[in-house]
N, C-alpha and C. Protein backbone atom coordinates (compact mmCIF):
# COMPACT_ATOMS: atom_id res chain seq x y z
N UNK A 1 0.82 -1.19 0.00
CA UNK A 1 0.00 0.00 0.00
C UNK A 1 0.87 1.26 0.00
N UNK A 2 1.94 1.28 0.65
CA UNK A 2 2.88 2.39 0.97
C UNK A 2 3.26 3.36 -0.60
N UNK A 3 3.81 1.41 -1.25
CA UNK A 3 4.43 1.90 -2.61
C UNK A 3 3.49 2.21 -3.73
N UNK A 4 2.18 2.04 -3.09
CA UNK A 4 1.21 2.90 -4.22
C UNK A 4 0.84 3.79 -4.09
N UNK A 5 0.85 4.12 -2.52
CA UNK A 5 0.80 5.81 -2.08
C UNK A 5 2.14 6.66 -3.02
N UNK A 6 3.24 6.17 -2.68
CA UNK A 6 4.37 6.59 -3.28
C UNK A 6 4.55 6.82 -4.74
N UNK A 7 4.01 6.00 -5.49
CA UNK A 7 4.13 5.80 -6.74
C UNK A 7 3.18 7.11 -7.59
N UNK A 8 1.86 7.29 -6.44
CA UNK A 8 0.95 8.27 -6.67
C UNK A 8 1.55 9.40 -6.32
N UNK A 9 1.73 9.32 -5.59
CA UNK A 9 2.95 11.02 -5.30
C UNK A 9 3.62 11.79 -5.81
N UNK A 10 4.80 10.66 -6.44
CA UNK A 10 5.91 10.92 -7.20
C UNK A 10 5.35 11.28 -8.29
N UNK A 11 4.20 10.89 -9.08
CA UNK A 11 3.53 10.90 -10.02
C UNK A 11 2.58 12.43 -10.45
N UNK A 12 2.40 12.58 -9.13
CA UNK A 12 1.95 14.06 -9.16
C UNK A 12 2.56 15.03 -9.42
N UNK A 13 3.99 14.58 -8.11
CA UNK A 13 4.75 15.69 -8.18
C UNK A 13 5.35 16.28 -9.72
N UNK A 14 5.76 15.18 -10.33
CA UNK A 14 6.13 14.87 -11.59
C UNK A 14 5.39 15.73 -12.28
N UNK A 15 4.03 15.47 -12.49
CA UNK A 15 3.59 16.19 -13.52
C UNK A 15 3.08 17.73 -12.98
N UNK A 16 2.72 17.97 -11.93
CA UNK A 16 3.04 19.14 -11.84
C UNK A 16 4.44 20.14 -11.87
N UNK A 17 5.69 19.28 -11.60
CA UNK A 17 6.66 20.14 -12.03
C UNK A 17 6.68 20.36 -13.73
N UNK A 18 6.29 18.94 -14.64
CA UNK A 18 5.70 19.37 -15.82
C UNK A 18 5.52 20.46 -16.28
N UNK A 19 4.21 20.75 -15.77
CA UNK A 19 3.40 21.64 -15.93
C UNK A 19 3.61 23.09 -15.56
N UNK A 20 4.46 23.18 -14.08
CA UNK A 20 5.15 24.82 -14.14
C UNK A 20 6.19 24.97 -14.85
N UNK A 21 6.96 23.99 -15.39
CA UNK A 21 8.10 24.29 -16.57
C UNK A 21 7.29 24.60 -17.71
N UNK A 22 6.73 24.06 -18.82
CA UNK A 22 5.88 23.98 -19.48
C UNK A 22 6.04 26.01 -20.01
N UNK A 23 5.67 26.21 -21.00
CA UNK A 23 6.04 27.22 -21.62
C UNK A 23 4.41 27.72 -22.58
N UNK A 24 3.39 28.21 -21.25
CA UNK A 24 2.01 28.56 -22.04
C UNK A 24 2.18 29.63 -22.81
N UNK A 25 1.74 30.05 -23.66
CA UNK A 25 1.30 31.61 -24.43
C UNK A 25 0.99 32.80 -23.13
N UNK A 26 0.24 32.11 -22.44
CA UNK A 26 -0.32 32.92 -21.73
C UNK A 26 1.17 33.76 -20.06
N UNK A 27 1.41 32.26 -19.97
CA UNK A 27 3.05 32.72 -19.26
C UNK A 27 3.96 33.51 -19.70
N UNK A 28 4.45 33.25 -20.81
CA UNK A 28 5.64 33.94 -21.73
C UNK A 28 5.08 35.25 -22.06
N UNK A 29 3.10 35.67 -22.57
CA UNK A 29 3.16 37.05 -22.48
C UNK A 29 3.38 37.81 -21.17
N UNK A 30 2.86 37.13 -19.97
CA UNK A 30 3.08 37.51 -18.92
C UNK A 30 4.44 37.82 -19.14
N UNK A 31 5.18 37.46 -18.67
CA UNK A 31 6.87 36.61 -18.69
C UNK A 31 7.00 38.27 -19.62
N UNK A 32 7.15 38.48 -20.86
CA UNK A 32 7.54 39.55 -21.66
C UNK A 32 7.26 40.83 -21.34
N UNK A 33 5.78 40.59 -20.72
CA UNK A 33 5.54 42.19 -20.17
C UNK A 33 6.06 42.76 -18.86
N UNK A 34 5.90 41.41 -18.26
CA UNK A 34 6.82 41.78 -16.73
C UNK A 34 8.51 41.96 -16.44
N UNK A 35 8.37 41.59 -17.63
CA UNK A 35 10.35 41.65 -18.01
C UNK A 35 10.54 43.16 -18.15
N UNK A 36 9.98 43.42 -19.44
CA UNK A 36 9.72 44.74 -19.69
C UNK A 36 9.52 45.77 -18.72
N UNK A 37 8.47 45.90 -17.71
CA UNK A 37 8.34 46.70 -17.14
C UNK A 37 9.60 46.94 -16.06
N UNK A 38 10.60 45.94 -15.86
CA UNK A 38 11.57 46.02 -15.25
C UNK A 38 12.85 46.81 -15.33
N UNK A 39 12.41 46.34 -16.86
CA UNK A 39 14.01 46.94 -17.43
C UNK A 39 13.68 48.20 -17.72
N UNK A 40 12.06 48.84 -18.16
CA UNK A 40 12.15 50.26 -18.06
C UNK A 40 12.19 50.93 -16.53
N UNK A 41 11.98 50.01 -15.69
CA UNK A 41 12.09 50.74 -14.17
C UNK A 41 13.55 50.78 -14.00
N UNK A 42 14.47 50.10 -14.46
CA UNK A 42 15.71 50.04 -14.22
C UNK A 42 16.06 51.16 -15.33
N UNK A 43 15.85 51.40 -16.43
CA UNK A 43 15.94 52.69 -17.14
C UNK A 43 15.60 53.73 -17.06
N UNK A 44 14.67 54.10 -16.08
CA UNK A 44 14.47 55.86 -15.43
C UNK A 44 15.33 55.60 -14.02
N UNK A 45 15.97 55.05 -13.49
CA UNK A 45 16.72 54.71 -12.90
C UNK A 45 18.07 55.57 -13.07
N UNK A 46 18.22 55.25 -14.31
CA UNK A 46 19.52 55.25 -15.15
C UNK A 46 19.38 56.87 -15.35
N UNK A 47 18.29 57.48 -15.63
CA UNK A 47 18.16 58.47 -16.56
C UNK A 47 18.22 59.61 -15.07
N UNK A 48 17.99 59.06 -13.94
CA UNK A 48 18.01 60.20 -13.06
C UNK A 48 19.72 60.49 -12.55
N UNK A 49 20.50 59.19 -12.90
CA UNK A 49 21.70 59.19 -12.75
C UNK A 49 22.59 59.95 -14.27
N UNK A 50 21.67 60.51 -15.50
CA UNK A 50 21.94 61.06 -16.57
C UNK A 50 23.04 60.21 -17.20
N UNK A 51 22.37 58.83 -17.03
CA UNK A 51 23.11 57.81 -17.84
C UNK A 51 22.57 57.06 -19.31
N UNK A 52 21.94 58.19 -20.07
CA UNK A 52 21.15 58.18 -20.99
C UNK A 52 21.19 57.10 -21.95
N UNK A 53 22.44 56.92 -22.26
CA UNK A 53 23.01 56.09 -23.21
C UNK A 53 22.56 54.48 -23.19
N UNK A 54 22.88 54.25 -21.38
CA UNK A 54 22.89 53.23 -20.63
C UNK A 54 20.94 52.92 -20.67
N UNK A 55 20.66 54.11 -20.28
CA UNK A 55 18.94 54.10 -20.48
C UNK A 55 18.19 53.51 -21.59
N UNK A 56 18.93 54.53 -22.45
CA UNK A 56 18.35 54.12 -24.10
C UNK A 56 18.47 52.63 -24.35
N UNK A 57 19.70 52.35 -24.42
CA UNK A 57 19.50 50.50 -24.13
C UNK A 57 18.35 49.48 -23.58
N UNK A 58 18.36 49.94 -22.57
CA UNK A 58 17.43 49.30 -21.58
C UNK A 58 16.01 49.31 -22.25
N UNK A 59 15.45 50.84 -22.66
CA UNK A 59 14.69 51.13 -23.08
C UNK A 59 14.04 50.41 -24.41
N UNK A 60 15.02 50.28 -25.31
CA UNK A 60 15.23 49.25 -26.47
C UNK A 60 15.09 48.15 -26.50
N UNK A 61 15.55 47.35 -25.35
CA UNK A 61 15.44 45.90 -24.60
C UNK A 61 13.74 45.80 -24.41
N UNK A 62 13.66 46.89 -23.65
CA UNK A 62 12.20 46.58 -23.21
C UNK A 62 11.30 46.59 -24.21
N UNK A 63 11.85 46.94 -25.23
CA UNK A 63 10.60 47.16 -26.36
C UNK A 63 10.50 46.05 -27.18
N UNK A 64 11.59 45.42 -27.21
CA UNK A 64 11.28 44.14 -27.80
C UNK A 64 10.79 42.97 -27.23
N UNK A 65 10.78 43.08 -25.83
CA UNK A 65 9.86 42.21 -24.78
C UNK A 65 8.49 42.62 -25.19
N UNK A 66 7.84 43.88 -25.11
CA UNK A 66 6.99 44.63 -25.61
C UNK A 66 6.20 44.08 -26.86
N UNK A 67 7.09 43.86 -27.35
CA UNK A 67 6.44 43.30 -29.09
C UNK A 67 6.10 42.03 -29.27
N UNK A 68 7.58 41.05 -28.35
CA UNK A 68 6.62 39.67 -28.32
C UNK A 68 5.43 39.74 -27.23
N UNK A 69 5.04 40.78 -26.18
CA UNK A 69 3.74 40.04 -25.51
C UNK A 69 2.61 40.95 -26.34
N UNK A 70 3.33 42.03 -27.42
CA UNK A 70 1.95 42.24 -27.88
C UNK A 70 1.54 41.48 -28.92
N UNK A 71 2.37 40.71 -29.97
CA UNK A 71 2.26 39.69 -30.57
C UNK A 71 0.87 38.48 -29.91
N UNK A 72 0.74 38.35 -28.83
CA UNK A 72 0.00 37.01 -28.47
C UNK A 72 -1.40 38.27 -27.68
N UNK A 73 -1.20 39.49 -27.64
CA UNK A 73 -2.32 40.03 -26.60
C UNK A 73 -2.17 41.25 -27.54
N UNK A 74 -2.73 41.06 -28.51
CA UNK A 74 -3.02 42.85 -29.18
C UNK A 74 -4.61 43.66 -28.65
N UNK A 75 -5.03 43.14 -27.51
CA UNK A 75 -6.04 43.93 -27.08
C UNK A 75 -5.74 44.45 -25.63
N UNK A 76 -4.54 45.06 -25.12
CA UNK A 76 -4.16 45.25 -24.21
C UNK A 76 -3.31 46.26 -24.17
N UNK A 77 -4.43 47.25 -23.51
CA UNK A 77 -4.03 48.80 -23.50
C UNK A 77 -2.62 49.16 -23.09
N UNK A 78 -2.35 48.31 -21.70
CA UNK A 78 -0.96 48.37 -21.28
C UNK A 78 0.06 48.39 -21.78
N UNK A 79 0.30 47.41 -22.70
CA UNK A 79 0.91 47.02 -23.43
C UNK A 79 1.83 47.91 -24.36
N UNK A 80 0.43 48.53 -25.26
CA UNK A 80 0.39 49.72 -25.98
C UNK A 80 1.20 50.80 -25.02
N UNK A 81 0.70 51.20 -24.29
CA UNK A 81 0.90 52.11 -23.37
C UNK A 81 2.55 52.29 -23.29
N UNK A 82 3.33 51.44 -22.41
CA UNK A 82 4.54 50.47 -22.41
C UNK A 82 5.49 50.72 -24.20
N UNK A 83 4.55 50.24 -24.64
CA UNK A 83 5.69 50.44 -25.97
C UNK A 83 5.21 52.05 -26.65
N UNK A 84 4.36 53.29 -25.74
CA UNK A 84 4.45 54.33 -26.77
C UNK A 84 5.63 54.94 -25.68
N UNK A 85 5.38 53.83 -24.13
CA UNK A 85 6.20 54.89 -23.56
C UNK A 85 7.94 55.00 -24.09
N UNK A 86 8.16 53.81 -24.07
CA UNK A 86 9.28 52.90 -24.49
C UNK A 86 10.01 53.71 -26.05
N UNK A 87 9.41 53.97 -27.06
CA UNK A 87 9.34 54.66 -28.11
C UNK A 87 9.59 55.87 -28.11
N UNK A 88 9.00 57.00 -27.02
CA UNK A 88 8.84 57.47 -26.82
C UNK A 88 10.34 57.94 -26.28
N UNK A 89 11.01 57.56 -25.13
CA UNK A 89 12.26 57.45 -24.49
C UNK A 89 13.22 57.38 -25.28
N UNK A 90 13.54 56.53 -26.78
CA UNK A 90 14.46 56.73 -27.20
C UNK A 90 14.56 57.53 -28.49
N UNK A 91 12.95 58.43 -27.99
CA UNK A 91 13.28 59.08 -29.46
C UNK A 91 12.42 58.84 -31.20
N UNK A 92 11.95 58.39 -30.48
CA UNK A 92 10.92 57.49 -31.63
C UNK A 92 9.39 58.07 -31.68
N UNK A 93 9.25 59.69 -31.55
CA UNK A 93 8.31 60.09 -31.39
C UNK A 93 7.09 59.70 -32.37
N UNK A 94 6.99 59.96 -33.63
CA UNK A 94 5.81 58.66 -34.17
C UNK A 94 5.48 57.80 -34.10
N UNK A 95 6.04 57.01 -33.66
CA UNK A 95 6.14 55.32 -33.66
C UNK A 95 5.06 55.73 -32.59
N UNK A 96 5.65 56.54 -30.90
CA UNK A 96 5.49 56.27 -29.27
C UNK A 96 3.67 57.13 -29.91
N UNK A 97 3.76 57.96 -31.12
CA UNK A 97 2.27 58.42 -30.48
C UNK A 97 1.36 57.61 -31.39
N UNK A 98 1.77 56.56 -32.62
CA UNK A 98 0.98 55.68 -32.82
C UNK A 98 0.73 54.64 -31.83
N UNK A 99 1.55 54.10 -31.15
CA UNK A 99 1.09 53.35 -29.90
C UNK A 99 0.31 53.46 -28.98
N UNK A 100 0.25 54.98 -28.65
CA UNK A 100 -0.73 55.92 -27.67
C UNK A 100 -1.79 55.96 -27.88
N UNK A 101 -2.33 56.50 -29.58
CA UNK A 101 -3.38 55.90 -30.28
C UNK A 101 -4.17 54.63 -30.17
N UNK A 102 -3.32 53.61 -30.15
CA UNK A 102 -3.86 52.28 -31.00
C UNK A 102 -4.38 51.96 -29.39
N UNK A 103 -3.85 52.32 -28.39
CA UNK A 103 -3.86 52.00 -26.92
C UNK A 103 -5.19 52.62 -26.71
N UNK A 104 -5.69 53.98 -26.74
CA UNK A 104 -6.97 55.03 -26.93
C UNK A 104 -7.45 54.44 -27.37
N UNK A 105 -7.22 53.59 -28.56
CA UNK A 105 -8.54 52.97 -29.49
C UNK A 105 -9.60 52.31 -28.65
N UNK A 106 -8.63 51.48 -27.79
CA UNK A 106 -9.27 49.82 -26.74
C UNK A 106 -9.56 50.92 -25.61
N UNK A 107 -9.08 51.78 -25.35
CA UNK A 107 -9.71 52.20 -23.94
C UNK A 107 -9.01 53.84 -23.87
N UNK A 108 -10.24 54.27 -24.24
CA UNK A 108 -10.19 55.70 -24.34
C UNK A 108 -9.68 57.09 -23.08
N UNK A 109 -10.34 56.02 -21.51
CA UNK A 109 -9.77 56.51 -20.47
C UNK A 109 -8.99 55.87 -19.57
N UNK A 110 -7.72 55.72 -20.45
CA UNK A 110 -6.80 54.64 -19.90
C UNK A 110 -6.07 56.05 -19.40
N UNK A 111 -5.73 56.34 -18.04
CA UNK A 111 -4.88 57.66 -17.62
C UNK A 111 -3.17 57.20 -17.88
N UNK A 112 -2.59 56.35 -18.12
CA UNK A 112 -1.38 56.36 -18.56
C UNK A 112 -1.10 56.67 -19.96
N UNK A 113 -2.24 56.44 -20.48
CA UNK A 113 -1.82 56.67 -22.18
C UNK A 113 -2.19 58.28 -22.24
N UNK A 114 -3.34 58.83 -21.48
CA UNK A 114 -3.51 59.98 -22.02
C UNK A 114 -2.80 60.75 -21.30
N UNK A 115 -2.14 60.50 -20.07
CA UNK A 115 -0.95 61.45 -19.43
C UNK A 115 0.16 61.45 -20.33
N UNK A 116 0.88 60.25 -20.69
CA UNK A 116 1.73 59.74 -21.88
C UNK A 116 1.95 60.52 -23.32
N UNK A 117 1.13 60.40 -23.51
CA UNK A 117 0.34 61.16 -24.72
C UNK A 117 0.63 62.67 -25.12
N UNK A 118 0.15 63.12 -23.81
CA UNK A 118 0.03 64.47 -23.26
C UNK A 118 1.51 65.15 -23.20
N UNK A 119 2.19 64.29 -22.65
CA UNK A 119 3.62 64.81 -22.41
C UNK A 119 4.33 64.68 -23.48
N UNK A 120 4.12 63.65 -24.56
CA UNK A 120 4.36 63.48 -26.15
C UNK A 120 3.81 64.43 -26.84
N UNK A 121 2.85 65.10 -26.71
CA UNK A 121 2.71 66.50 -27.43
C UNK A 121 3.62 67.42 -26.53
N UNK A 122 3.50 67.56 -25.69
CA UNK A 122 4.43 68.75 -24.95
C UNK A 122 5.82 68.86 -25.24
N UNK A 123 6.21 67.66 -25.52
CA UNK A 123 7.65 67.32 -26.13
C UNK A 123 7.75 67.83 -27.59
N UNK A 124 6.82 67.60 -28.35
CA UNK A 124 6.52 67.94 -29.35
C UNK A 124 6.23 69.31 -30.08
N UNK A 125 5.72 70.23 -28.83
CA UNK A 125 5.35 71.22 -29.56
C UNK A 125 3.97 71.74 -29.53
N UNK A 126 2.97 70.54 -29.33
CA UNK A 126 1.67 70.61 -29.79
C UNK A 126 1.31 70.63 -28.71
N UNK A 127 0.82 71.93 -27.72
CA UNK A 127 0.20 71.81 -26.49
C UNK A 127 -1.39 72.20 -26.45
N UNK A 128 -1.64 72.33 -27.61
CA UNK A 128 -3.38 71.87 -27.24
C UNK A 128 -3.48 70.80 -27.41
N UNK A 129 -3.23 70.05 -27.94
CA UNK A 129 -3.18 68.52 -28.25
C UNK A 129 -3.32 67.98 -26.60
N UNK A 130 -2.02 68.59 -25.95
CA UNK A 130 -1.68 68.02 -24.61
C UNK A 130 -2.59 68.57 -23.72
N UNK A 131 -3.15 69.96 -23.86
CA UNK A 131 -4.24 70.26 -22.99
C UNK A 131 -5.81 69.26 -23.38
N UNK A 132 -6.00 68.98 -24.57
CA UNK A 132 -6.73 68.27 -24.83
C UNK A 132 -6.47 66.85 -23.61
N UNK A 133 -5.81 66.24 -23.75
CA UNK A 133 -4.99 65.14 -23.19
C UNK A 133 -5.92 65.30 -21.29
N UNK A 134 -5.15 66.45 -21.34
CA UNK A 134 -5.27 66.98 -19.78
C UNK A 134 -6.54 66.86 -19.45
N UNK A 135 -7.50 67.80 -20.54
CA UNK A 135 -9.04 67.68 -20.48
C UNK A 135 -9.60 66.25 -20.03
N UNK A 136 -9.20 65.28 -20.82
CA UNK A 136 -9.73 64.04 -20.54
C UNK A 136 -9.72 63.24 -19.19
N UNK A 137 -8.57 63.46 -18.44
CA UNK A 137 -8.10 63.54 -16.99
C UNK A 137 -8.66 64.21 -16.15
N UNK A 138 -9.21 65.20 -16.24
CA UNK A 138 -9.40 66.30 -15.71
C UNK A 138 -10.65 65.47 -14.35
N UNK A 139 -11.37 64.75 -14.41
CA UNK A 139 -12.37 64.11 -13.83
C UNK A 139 -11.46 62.97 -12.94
N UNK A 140 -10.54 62.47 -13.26
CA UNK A 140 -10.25 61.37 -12.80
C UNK A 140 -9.30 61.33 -11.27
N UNK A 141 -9.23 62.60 -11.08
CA UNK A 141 -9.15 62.57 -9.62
C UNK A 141 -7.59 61.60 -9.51
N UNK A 142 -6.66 61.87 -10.18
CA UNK A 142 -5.31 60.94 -10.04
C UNK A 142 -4.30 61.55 -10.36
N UNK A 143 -3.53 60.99 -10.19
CA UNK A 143 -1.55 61.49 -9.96
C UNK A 143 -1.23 61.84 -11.74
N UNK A 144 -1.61 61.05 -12.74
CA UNK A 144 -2.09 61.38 -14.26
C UNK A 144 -1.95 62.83 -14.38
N UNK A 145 -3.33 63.09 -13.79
CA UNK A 145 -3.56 64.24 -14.05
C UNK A 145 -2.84 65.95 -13.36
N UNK A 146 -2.43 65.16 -12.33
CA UNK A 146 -1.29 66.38 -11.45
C UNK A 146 -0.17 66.51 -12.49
N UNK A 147 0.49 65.36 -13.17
CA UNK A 147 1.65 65.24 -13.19
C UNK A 147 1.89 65.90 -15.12
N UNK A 148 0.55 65.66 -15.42
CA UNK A 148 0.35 66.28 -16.65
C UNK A 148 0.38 67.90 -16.56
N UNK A 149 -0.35 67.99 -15.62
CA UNK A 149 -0.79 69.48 -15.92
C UNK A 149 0.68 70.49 -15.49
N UNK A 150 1.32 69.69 -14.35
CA UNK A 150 2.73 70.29 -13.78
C UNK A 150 3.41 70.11 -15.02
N UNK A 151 3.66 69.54 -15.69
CA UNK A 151 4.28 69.26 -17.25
C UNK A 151 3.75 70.49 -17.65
N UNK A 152 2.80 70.67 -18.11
CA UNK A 152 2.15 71.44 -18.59
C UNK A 152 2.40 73.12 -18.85
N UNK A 153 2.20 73.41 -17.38
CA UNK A 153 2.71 74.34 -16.63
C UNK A 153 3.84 75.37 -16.91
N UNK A 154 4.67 74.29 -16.35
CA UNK A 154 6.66 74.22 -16.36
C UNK A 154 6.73 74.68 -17.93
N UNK A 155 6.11 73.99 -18.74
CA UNK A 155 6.52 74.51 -20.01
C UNK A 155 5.80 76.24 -20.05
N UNK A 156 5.23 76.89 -19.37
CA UNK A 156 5.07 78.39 -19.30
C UNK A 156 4.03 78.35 -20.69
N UNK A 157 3.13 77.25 -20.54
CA UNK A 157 1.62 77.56 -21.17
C UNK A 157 0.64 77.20 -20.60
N UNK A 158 -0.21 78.40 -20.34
CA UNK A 158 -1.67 78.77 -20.09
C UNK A 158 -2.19 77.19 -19.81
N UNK A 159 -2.89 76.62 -18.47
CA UNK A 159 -3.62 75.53 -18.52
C UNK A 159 -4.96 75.63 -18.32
N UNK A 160 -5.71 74.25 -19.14
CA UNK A 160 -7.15 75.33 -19.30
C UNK A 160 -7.96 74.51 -17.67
């Protein structure tokens, strides 16, 4: 009886170690986006130490984590979000505000994309665009919207 208890055990254990090795779609996008968000936390990191170079890397890294989890999850605002920010950082200002977009598309009051966004026009030039941005925030009662409008501000234009 022992060695059929045993045999059942081992048998479990077995296939559940299987099974957390095992390599789902659903893990690996996880797995890509959570990678990602690391290496850009480790890249504003970098950027407060004005190690830009070192940043931009990182930043680059993360974007290609970025692409394989949007590859398996293209309905995921975050995502978007993540690669306009990502884009965005090294300079890739079209690319970062088609991402911002495509992110708006799925969810219009996503406050990272439209703070994001916002500061991508301000970078840009285009500050109604970014007061627009702001407008949309404006209700949501969050750090988004402080951190936009102080952007905003600092640049020495009128906030509505």
């Amino acid at each position: 009886m022992k060695k059929i208890v045993y045999i059942i055990f081992i048998s479990l254990i077995s296939q559940h170690a299987y099974s957390a090795g095992s390599d789902s779609s659903d893990d690996s996008k996880l797995n890509y986006y959570d990678d990602a968000k690391k290496l850009v936390k480790r890249a504003g990191k970098l950027e407060k130490k004005e190690k830009t170079d070192k940043a931009k890397k990182l930043y680059s890294q993360a974007f290609k984590k970025l692409e394989k989890a949007y590859s398996s999850d293209k309905k995921n605002p975050d995502i978007l979000n993540y690669m306009g920010y990502t884009s965005r950082k090294i300079g890739n200002f079209e690319q970062a505000e088609k991402f911002y977009l495509t992110g708006l598309s799925l969810k219009p009051d996503h406050n990272g994309i439209n703070e994001y966004l916002g500061e991508l026009y301000v970078q840009t030039n285009r500050i109604d665009k970014a007061n627009e941005r702001l407008d949309v925030l404006k209700n949501c009662n969050c750090e988004e919207y402080k951190e936009l409008e102080l952007i905003i501000k600092t640049r020495g234009v009128k906030v509505y």
